[in-house]
PDB file of N, CA and C in Angstrom:
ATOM      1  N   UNK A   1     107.127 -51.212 157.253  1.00  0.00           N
ATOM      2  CA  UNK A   1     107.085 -52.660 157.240  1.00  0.00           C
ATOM      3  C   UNK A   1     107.100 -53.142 158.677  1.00  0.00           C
ATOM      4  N   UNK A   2     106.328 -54.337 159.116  1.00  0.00           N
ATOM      5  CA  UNK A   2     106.428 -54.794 160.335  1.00  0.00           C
ATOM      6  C   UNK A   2     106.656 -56.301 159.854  1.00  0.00           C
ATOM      7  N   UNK A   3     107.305 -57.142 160.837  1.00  0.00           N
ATOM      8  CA  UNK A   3     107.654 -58.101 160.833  1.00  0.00           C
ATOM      9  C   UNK A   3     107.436 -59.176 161.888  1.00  0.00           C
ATOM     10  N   UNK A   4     106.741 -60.150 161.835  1.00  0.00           N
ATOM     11  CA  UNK A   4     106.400 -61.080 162.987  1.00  0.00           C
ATOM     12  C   UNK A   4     107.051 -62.724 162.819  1.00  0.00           C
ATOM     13  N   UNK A   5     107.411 -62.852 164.258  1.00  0.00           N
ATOM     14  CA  UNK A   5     107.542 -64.137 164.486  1.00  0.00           C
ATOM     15  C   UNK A   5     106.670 -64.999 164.892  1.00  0.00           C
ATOM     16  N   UNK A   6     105.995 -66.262 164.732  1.00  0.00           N
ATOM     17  CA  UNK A   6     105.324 -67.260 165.199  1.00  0.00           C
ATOM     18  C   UNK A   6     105.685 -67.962 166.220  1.00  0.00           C
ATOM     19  N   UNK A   7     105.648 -67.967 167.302  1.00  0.00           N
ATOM     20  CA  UNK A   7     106.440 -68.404 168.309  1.00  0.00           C
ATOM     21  C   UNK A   7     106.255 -70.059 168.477  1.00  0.00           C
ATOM     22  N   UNK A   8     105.086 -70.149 167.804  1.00  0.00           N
ATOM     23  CA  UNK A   8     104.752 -71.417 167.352  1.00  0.00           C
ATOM     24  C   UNK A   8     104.931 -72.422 166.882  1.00  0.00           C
ATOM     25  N   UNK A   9     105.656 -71.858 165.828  1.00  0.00           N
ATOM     26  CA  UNK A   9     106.427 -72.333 164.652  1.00  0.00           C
ATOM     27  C   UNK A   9     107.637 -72.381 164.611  1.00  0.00           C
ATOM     28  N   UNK A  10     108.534 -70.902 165.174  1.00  0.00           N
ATOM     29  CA  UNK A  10     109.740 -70.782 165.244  1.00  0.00           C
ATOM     30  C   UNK A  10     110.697 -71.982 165.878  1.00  0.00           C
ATOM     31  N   UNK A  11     111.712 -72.928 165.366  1.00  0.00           N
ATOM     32  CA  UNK A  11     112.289 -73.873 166.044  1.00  0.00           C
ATOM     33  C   UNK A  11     113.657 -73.226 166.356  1.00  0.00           C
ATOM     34  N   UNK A  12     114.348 -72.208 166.376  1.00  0.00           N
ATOM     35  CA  UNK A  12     115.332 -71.707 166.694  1.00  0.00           C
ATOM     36  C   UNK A  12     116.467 -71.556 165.798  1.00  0.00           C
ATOM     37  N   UNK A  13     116.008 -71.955 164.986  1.00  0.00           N
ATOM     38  CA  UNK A  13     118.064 -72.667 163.941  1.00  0.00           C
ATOM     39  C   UNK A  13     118.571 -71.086 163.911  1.00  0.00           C
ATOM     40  N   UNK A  14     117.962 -70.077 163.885  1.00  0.00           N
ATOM     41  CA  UNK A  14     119.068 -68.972 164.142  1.00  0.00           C
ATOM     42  C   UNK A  14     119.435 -68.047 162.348  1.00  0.00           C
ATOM     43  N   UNK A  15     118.420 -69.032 161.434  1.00  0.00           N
ATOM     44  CA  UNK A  15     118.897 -68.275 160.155  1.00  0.00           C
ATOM     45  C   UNK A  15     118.581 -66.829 159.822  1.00  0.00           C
ATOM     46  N   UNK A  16     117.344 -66.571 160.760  1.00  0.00           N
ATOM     47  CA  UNK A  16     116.719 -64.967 160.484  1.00  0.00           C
ATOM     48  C   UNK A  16     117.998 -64.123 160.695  1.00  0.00           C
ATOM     49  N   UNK A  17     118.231 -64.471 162.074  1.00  0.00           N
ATOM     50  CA  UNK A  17     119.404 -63.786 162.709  1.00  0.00           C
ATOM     51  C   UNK A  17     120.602 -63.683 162.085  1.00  0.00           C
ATOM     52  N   UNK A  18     121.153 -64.496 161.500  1.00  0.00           N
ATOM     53  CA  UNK A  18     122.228 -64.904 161.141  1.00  0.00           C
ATOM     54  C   UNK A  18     122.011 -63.816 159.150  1.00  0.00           C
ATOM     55  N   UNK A  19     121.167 -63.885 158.576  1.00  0.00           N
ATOM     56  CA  UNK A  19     120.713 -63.061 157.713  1.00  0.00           C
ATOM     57  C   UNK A  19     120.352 -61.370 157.941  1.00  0.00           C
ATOM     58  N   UNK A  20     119.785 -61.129 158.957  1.00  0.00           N
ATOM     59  CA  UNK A  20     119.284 -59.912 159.196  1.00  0.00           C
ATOM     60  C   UNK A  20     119.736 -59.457 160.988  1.00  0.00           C
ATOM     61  N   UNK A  21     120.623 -59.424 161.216  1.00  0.00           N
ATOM     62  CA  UNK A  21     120.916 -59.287 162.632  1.00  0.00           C
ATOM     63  C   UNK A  21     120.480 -57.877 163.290  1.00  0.00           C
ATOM     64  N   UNK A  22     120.201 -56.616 162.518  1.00  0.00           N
ATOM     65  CA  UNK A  22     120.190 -56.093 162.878  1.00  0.00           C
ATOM     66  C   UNK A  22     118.233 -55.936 163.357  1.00  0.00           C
ATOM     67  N   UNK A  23     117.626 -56.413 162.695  1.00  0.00           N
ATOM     68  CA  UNK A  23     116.465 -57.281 162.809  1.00  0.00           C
ATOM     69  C   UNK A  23     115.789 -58.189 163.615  1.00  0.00           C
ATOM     70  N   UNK A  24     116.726 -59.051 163.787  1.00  0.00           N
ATOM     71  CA  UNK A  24     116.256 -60.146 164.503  1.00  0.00           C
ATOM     72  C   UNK A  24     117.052 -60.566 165.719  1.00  0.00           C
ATOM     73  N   UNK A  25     117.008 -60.760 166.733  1.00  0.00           N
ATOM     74  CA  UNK A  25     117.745 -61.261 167.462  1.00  0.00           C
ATOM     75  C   UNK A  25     117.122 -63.026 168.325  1.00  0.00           C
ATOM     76  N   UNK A  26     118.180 -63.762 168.975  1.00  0.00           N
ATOM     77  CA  UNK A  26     117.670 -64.568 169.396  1.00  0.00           C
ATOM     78  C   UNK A  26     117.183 -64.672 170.897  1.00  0.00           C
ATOM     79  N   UNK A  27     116.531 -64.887 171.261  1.00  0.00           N
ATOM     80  CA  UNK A  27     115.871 -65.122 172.835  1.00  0.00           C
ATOM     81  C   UNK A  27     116.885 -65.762 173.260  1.00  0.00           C
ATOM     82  N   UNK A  28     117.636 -65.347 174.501  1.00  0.00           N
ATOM     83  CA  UNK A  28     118.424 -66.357 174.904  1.00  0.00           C
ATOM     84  C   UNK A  28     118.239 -67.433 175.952  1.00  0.00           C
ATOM     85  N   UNK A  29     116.823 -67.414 176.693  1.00  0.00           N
ATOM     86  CA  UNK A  29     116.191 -68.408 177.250  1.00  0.00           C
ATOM     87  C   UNK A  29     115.867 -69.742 176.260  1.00  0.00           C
ATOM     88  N   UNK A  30     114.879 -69.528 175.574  1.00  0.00           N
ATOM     89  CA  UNK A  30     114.429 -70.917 174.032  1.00  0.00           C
ATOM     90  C   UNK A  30     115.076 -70.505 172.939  1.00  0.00           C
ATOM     91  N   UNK A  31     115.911 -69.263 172.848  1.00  0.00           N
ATOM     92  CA  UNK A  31     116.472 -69.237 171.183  1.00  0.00           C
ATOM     93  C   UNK A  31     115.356 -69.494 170.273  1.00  0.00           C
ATOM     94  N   UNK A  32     114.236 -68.999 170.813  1.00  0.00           N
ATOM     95  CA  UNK A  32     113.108 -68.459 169.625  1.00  0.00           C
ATOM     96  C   UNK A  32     114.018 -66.730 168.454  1.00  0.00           C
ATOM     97  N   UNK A  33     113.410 -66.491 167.674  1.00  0.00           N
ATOM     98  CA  UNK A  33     113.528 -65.315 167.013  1.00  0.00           C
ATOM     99  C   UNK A  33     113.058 -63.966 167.565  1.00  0.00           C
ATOM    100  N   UNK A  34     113.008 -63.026 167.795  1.00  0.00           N
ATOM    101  CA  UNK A  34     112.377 -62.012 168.026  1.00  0.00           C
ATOM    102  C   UNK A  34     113.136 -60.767 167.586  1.00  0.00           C
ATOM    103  N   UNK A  35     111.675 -60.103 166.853  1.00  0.00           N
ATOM    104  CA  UNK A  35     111.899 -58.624 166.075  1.00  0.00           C
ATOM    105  C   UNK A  35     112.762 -57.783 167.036  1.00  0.00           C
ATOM    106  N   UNK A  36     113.440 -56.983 167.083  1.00  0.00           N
ATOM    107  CA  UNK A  36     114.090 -56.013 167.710  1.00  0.00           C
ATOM    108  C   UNK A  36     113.901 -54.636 167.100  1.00  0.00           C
ATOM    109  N   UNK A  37     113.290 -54.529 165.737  1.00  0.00           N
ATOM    110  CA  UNK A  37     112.871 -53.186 165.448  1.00  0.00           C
ATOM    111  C   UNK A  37     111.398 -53.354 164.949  1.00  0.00           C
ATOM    112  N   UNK A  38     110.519 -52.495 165.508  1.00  0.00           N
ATOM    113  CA  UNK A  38     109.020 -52.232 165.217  1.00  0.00           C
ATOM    114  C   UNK A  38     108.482 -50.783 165.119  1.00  0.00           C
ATOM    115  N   UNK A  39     108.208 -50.829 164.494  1.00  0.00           N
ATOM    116  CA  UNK A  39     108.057 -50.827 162.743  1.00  0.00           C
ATOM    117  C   UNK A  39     109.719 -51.494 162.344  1.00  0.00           C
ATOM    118  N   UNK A  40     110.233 -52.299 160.991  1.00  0.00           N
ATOM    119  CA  UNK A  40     111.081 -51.814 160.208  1.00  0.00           C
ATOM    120  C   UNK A  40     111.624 -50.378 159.922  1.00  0.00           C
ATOM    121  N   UNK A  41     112.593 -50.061 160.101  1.00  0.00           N
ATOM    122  CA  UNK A  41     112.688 -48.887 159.259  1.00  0.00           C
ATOM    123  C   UNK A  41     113.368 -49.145 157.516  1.00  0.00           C
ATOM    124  N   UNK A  42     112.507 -48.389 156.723  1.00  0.00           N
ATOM    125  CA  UNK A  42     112.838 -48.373 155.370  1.00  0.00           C
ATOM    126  C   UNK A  42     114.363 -48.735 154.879  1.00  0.00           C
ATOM    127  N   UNK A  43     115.467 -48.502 156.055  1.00  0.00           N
ATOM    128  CA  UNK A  43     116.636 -48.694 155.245  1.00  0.00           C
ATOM    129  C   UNK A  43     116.810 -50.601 155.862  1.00  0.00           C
ATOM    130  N   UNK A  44     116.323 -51.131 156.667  1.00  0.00           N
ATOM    131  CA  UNK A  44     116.390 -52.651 156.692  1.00  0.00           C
ATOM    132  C   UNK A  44     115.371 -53.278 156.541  1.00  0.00           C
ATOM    133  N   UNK A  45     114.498 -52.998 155.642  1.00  0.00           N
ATOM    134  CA  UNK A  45     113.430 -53.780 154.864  1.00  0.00           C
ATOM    135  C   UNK A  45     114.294 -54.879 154.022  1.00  0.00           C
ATOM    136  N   UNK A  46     115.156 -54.738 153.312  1.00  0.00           N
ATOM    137  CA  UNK A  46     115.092 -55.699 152.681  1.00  0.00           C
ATOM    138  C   UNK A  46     116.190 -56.794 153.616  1.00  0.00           C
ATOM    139  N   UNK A  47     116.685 -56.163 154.509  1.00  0.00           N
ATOM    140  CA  UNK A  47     117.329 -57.453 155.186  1.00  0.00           C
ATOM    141  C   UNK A  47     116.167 -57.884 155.984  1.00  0.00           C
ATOM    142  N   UNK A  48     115.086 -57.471 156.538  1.00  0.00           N
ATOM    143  CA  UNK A  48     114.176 -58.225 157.537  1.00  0.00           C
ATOM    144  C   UNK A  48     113.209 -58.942 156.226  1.00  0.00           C
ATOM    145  N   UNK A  49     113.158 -59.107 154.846  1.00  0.00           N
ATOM    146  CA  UNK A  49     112.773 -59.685 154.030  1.00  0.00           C
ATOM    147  C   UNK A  49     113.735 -60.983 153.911  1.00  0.00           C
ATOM    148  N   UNK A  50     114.675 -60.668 153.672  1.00  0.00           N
ATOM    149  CA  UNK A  50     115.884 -61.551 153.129  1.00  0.00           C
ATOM    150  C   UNK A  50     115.724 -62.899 154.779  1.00  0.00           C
ATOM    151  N   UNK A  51     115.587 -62.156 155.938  1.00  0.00           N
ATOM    152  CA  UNK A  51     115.760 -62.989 157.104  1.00  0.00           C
ATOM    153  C   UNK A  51     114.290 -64.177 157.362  1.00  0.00           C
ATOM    154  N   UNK A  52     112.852 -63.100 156.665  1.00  0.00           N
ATOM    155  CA  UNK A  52     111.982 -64.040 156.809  1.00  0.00           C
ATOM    156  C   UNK A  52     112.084 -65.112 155.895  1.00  0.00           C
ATOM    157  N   UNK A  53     112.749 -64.886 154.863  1.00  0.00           N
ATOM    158  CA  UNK A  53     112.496 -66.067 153.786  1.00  0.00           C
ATOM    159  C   UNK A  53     113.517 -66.704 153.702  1.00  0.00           C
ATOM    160  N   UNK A  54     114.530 -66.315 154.733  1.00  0.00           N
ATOM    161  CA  UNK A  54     115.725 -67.569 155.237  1.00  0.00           C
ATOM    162  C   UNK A  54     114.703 -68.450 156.107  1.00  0.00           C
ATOM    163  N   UNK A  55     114.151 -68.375 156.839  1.00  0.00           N
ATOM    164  CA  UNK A  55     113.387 -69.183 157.473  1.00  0.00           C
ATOM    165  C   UNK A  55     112.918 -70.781 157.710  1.00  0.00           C
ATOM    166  N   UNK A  56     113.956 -71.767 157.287  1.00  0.00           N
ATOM    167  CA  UNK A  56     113.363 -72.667 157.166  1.00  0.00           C
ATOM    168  C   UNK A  56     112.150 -73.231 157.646  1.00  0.00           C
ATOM    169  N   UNK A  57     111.134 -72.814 158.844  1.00  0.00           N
ATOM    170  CA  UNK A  57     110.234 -72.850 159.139  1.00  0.00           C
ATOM    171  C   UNK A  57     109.413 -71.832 158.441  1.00  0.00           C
ATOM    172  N   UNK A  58     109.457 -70.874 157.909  1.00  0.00           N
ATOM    173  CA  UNK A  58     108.283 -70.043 157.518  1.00  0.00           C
ATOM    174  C   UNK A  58     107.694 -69.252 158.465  1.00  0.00           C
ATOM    175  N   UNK A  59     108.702 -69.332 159.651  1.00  0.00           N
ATOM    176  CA  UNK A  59     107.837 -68.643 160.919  1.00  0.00           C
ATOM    177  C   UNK A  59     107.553 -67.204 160.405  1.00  0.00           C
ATOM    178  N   UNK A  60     108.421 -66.865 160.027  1.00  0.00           N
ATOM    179  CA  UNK A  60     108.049 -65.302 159.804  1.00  0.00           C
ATOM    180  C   UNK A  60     107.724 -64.236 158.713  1.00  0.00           C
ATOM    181  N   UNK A  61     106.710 -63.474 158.917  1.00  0.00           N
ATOM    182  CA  UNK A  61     106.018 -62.877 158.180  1.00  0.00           C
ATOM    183  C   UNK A  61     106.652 -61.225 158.268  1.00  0.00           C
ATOM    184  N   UNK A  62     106.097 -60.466 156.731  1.00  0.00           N
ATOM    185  CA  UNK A  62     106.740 -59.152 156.930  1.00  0.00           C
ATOM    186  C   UNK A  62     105.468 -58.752 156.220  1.00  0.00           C
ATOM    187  N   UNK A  63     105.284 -57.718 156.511  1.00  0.00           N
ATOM    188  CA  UNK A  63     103.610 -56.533 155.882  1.00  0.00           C
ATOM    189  C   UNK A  63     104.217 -55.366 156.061  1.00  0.00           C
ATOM    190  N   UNK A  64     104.099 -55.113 154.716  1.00  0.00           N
ATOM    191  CA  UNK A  64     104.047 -53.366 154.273  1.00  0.00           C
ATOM    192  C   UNK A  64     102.940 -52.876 154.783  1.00  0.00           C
ATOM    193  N   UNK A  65     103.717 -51.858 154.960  1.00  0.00           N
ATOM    194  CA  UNK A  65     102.605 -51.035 155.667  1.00  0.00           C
ATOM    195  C   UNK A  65     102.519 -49.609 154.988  1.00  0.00           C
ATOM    196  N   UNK A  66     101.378 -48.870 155.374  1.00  0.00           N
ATOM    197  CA  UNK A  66     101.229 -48.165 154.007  1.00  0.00           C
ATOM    198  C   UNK A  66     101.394 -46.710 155.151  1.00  0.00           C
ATOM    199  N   UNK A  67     102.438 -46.033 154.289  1.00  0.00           N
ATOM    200  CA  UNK A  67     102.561 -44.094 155.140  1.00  0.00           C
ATOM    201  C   UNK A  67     102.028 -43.116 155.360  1.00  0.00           C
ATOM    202  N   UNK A  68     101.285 -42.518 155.888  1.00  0.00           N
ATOM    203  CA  UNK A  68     100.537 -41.547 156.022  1.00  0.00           C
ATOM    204  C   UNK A  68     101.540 -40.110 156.328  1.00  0.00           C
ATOM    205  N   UNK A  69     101.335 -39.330 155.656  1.00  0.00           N
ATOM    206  CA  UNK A  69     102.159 -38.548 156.249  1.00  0.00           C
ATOM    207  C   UNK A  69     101.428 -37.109 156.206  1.00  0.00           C
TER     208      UNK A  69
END
């Protein structure tokens, strides 16, 4: 799973973070959002889910991604 922020969009309120910390952290210049793990790993998928759809902006998106192994 990968997970993106809109930097665009993102207004700061801090809920990703505050939901998925281990995920998300805040910029401490604009207190935008930003991923801190890329790829997801499988065991915090569902908190970097749970953090995008805290989102009151919608900034952020999550895509499965498919394994090759």
């Amino acid at each position: 799973m990968r997970a993106h922020v809109d930097l665009n969009v993102c207004q700061g309120h801090g809920v990703c973070h505050m939901s998925a910390p281990d995920v998300f952290e805040l910029d401490p210049e604009d207190g935008h959002s930003i991923v801190v793990v890329d790829p997801v790993p499988p065991h915090l998928e569902a908190a970097a889910q749970l953090g995008a759809d805290s989102c009151p902006e919608r900034a952020i998106t999550v895509e499965r991604t498919v394994r090759v192994d």
